[in-house]
N, C-alpha and C. Protein backbone atom coordinates (compact mmCIF):
# COMPACT_ATOMS: atom_id res chain seq x y z
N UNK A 1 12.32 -1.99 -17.54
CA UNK A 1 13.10 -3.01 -16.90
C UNK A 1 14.56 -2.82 -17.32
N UNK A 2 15.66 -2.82 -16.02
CA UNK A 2 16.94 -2.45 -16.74
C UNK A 2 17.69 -3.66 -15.57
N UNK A 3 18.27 -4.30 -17.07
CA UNK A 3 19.38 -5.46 -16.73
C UNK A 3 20.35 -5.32 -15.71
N UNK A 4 20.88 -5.55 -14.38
CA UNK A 4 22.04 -5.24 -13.73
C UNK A 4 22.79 -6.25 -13.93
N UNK A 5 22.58 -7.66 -14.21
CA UNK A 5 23.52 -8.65 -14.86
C UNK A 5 22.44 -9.67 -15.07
N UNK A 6 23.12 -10.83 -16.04
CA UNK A 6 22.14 -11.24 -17.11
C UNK A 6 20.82 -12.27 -15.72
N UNK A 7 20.95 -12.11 -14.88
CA UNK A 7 19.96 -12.83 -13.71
C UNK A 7 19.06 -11.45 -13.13
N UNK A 8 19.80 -10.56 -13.12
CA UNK A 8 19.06 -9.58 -12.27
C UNK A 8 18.50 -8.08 -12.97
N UNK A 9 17.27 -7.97 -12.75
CA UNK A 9 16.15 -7.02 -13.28
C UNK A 9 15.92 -6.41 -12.23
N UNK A 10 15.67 -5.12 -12.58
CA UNK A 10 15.13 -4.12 -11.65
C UNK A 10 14.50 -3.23 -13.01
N UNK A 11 13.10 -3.09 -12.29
CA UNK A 11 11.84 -1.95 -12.26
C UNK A 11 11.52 -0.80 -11.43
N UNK A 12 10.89 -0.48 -12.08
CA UNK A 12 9.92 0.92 -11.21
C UNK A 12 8.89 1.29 -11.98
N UNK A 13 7.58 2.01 -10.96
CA UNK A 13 7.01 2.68 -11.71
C UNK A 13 6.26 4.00 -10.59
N UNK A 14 6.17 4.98 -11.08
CA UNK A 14 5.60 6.19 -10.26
C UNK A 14 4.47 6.96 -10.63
N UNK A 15 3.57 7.33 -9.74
CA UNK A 15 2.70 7.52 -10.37
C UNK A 15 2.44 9.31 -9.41
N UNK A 16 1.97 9.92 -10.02
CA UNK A 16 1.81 11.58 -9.55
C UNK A 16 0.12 11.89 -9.87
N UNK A 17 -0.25 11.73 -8.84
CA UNK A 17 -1.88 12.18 -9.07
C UNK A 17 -2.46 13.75 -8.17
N UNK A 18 -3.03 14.11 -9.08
CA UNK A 18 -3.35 15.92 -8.41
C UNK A 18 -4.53 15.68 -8.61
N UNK A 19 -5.51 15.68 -7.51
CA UNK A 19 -6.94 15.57 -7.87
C UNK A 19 -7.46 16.40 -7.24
N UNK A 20 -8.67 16.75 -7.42
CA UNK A 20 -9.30 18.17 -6.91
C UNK A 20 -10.80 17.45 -6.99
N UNK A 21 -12.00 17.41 -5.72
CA UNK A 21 -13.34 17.32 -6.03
C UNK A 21 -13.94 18.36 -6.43
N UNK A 22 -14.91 17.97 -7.59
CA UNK A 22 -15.21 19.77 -8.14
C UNK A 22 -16.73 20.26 -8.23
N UNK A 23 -17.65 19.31 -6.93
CA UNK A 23 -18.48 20.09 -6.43
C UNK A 23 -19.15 19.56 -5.01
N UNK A 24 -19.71 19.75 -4.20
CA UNK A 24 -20.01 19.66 -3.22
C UNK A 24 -19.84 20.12 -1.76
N UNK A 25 -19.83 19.26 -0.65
CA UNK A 25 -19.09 20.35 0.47
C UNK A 25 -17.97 20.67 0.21
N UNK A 26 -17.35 19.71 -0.03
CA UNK A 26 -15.82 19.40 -0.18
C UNK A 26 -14.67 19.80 -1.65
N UNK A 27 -15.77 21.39 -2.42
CA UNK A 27 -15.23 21.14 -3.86
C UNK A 27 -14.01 22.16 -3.81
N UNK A 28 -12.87 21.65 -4.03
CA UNK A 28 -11.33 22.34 -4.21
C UNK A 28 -10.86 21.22 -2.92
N UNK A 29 -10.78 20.47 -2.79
CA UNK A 29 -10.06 19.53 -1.95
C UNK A 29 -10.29 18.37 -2.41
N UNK A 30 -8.82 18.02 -1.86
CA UNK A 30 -8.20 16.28 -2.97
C UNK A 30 -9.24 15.06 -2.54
N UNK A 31 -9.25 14.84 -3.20
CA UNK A 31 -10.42 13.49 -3.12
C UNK A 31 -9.97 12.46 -2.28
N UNK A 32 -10.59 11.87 -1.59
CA UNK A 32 -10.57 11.12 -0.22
C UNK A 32 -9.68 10.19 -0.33
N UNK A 33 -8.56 9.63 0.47
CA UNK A 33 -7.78 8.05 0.02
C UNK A 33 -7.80 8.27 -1.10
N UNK A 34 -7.12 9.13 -1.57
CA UNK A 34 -6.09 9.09 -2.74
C UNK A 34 -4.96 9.64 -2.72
N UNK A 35 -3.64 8.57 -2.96
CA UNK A 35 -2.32 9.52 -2.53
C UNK A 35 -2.25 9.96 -3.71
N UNK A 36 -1.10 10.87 -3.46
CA UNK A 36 -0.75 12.02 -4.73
C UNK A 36 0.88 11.64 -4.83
N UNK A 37 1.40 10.46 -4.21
CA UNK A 37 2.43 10.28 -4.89
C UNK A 37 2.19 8.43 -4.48
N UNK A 38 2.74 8.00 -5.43
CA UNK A 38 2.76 6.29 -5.75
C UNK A 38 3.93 5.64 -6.37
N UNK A 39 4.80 4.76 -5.87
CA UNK A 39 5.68 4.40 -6.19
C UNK A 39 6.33 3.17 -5.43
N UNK A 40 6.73 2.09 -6.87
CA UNK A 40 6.88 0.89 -6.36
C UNK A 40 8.34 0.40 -7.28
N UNK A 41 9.01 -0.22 -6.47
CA UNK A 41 10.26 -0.97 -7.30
C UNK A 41 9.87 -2.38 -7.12
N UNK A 42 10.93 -3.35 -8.32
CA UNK A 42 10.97 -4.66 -8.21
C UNK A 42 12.59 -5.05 -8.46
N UNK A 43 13.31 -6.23 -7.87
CA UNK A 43 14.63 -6.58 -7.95
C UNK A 43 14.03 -8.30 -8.82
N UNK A 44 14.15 -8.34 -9.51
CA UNK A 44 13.96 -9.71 -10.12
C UNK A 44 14.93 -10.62 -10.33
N UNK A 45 14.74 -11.53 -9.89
CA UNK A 45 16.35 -12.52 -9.83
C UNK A 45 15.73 -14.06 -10.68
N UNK A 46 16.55 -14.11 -11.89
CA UNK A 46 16.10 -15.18 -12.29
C UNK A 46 17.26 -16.34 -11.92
N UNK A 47 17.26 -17.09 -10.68
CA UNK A 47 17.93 -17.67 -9.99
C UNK A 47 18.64 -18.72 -11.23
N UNK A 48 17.52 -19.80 -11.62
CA UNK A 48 17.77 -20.56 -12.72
C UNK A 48 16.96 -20.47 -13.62
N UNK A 49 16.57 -20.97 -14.65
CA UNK A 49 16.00 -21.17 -15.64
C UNK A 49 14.15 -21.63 -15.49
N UNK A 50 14.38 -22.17 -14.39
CA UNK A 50 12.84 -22.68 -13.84
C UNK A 50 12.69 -22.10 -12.22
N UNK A 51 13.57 -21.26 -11.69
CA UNK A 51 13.41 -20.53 -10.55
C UNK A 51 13.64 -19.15 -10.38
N UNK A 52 12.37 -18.45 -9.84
CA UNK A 52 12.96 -16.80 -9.95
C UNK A 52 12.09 -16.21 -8.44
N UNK A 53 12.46 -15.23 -8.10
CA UNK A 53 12.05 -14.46 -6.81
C UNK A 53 11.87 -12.94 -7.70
N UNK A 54 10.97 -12.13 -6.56
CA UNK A 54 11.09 -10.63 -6.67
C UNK A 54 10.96 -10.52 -5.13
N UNK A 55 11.78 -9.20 -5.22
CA UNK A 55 11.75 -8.41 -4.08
C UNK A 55 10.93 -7.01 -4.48
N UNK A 56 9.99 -6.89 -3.86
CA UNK A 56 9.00 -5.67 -4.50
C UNK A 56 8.81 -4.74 -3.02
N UNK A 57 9.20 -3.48 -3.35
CA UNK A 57 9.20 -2.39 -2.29
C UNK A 57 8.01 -1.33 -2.75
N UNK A 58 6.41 -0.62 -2.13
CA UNK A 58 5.63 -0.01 -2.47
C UNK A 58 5.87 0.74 -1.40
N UNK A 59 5.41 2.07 -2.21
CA UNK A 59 5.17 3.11 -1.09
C UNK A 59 4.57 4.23 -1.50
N UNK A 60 3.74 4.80 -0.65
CA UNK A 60 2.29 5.51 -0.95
C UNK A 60 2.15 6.79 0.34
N UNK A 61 2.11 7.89 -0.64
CA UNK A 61 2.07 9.29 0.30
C UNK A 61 1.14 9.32 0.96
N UNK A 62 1.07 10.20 2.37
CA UNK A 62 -0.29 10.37 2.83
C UNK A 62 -1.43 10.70 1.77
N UNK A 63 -2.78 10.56 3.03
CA UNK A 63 -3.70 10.57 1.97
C UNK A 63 -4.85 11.50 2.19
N UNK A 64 -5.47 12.19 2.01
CA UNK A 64 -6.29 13.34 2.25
C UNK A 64 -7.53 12.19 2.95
N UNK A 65 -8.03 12.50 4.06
CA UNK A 65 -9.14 12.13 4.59
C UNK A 65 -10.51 12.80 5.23
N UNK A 66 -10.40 13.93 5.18
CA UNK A 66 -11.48 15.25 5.41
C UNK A 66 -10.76 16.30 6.19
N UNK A 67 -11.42 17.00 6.81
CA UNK A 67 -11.63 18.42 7.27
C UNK A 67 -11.95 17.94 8.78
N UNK A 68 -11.31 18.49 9.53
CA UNK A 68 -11.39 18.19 11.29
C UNK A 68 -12.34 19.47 11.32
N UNK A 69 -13.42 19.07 11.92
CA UNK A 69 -14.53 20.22 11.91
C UNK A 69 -14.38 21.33 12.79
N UNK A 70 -13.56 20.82 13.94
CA UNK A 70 -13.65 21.55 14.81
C UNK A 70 -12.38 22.56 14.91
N UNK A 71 -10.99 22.79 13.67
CA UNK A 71 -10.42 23.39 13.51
C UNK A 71 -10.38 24.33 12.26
N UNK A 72 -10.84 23.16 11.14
CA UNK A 72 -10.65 23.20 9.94
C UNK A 72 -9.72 23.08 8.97
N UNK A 73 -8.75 22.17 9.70
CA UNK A 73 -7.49 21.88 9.45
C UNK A 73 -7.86 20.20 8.40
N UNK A 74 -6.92 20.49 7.63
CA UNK A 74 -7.32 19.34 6.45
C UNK A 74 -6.63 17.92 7.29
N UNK A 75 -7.04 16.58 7.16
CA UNK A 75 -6.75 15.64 7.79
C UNK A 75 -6.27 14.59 6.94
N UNK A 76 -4.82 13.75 7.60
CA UNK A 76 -4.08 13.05 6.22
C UNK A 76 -4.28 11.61 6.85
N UNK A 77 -4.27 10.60 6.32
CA UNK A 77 -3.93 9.35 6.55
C UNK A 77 -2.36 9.35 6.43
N UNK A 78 -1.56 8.53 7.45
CA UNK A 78 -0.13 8.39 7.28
C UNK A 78 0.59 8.02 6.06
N UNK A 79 1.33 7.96 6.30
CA UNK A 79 2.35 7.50 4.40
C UNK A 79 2.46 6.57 4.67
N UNK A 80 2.96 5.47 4.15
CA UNK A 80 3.39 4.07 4.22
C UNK A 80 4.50 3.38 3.18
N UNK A 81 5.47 2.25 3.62
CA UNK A 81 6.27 1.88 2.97
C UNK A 81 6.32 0.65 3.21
N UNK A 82 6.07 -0.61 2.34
CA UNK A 82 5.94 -1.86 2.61
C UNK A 82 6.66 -2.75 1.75
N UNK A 83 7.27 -3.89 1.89
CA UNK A 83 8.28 -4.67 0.96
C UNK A 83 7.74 -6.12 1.28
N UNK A 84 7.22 -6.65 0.03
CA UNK A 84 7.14 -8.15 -0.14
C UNK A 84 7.70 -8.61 -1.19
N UNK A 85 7.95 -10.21 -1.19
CA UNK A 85 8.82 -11.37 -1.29
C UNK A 85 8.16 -12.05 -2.08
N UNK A 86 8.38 -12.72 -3.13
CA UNK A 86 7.61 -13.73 -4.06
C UNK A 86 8.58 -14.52 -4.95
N UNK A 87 8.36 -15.59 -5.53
CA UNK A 87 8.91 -16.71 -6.07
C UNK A 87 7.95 -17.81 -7.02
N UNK A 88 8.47 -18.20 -8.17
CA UNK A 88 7.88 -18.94 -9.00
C UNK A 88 8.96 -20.31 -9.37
N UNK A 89 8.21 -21.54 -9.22
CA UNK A 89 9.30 -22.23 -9.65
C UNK A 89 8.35 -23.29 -10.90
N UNK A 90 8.95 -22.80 -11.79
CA UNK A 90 7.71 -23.66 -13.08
C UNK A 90 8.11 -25.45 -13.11
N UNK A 91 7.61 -26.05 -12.85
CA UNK A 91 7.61 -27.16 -12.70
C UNK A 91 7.72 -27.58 -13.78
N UNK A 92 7.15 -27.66 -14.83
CA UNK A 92 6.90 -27.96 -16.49
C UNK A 92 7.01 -27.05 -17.19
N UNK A 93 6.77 -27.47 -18.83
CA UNK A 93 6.17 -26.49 -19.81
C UNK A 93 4.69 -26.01 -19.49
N UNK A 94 3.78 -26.67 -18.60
CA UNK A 94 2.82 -26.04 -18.24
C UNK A 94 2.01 -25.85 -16.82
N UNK A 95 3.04 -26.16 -16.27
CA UNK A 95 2.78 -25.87 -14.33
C UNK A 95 3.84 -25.48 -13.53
N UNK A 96 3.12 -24.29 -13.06
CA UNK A 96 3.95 -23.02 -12.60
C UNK A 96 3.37 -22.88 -10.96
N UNK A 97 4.40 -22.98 -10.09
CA UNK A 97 3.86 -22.65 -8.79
C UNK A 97 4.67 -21.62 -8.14
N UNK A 98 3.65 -20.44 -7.78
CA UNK A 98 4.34 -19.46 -6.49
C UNK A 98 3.68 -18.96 -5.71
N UNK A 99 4.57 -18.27 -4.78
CA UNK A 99 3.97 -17.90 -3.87
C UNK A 99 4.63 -16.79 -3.09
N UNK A 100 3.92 -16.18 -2.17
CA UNK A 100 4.61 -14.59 -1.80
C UNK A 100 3.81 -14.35 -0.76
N UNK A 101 4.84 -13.53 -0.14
CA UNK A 101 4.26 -12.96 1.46
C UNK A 101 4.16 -11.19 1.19
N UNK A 102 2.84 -10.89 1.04
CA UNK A 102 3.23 -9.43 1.09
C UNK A 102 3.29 -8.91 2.84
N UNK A 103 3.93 -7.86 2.61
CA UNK A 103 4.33 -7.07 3.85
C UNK A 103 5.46 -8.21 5.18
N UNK A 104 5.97 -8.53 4.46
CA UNK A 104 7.24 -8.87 4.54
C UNK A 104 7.77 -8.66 6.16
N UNK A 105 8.38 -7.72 6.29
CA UNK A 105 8.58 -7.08 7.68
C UNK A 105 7.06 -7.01 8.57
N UNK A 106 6.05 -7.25 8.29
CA UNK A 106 5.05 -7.32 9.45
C UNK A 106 5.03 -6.30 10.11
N UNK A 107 5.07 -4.95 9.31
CA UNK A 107 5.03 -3.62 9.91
C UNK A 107 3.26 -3.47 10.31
N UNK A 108 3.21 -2.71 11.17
CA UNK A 108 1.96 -2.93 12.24
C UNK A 108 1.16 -1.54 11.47
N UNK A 109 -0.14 -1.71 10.95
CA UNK A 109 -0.61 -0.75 10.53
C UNK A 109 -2.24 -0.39 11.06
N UNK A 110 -1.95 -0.90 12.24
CA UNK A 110 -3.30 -0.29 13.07
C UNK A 110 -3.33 0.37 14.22
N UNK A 111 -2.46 1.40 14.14
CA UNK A 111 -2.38 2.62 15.23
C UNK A 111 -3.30 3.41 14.63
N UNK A 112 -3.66 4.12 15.84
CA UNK A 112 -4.71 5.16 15.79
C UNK A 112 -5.14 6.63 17.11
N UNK A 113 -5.69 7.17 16.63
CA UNK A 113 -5.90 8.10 17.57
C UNK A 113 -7.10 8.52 18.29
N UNK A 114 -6.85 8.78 19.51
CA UNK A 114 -8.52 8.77 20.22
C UNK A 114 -8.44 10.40 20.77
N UNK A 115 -9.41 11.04 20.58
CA UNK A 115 -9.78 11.97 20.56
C UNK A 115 -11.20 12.30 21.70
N UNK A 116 -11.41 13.34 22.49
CA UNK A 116 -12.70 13.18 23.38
C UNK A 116 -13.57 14.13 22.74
N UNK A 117 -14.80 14.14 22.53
CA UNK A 117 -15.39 15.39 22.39
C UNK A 117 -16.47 15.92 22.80
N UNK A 118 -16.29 17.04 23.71
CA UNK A 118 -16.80 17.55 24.62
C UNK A 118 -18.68 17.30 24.10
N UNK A 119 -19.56 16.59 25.52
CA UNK A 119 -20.71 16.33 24.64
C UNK A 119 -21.57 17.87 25.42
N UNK A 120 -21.06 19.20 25.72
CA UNK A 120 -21.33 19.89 26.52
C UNK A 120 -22.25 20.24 27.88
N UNK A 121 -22.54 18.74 28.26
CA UNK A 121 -22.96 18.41 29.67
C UNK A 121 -22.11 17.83 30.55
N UNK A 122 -20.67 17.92 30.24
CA UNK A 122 -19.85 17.75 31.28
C UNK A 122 -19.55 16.40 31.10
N UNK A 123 -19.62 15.84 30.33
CA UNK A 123 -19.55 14.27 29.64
C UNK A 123 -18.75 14.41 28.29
N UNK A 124 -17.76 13.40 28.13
CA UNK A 124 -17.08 13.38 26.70
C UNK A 124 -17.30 11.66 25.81
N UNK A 125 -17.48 12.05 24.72
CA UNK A 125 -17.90 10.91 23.82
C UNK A 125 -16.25 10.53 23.29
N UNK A 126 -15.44 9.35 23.03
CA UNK A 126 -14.63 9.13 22.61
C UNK A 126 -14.86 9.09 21.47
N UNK A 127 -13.62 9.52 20.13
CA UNK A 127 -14.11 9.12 18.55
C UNK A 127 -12.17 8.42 18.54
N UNK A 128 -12.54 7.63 17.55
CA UNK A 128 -11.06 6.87 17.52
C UNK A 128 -11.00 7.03 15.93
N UNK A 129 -9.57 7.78 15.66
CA UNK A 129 -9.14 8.04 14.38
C UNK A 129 -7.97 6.91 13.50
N UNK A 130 -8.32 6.32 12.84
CA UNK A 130 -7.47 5.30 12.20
C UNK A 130 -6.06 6.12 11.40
N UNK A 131 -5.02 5.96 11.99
CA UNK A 131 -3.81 6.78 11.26
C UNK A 131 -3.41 5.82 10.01
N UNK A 132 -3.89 5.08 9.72
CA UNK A 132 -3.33 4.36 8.14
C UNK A 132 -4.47 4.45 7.58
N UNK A 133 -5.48 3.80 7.77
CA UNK A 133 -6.84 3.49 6.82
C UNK A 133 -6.33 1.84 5.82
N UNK A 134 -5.61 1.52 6.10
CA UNK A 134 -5.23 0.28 4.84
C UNK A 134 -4.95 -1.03 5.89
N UNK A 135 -5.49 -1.82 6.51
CA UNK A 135 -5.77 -3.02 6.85
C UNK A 135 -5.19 -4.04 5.57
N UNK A 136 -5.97 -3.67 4.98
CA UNK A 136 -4.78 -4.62 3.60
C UNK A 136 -3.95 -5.22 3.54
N UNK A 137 -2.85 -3.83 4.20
CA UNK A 137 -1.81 -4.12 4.45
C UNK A 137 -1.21 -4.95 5.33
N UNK A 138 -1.79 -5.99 6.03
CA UNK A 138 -1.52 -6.46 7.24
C UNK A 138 -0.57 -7.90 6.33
N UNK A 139 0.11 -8.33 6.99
CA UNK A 139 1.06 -9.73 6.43
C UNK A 139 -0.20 -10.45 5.69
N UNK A 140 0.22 -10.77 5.03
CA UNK A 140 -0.43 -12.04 4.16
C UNK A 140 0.43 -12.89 3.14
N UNK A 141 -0.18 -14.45 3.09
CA UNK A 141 0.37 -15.11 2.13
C UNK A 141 -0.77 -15.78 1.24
N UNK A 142 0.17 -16.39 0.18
CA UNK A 142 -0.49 -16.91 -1.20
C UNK A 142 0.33 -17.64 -1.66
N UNK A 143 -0.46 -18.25 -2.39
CA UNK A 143 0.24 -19.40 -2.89
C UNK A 143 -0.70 -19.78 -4.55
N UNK A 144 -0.16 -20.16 -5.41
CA UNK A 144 -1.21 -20.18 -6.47
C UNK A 144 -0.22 -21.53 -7.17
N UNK A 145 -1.12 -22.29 -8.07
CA UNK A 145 -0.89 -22.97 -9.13
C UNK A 145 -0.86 -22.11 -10.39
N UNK A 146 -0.49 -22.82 -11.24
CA UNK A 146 -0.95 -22.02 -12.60
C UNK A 146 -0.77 -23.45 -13.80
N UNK A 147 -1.82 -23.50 -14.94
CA UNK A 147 -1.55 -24.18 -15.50
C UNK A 147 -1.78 -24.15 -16.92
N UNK A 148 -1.06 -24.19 -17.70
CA UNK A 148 -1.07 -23.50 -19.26
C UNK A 148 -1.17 -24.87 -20.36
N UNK A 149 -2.62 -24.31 -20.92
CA UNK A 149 -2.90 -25.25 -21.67
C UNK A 149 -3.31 -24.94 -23.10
């Protein structure tokens, strides 16, 4: 955590993962939905003494999702970059209320891709490919009490 003036904090943290599965169909290739790069900041503003916000920015490299059979070309889930909003305002010495909207901007994370594949009687079966895989990510809010006793 490094001070930019005596209200405002800023973080980070990064994370570098190299993974390899090391037996099966799939052994020498990165293990499924797992990114290989991870990294998140925070802007912390301690407004007053009993009021504070973060501004928190995540973001997560594509992600290995198998082998397209029919090329053999390795297949990624998209990258993603998402920023949510949060706030605490402690009411007391022992009741604390906040609350936070992750995904902030309401960036849309359910595009996808449709693909035909030939069922070789002159007929094609549709398969629909999810380009994020993280629903998760969709807007959400919260809200929590907290109470210290």
């Amino acid at each position: 955590r490094v001070g930019i003036t005596d209200t405002i904090k800023v973080r980070a943290n990064y994370t570098f993962t190299d993974s390899e599965q090391k037996t099966g169909a799939d052994a020498g290739l990165p293990l499924t939905n797992t990114a290989r790069h991870m990294a998140n900041a925070w802007v912390d503003w301690a407004i007053t003494s009993r009021l504070s916000t973060q501004l928190n920015v995540e973001h997560r490299s594509s992600r290995y999702r198998g082998v397209d059979t029919a090329t053999g070309d390795q297949l990624y889930f998209r990258s993603y970059t998402v920023l949510n909003f949060g706030g605490q305002m402690r009411l007391n010495d022992s009741i604390t209320v906040a609350a936070r909207v992750n995904n902030l901007l309401n960036q849309d994370f359910t595009s996808y891709q449709t693909n035909f594949i030939d069922n070789g009687d002159g007929t094609f079966t549709p398969s629909f490919v999810d380009d994020y895989n993280n629903k998760d990510k969709a807007r959400a809010y919260w809200v929590s009490l907290n109470a210290r006793f």
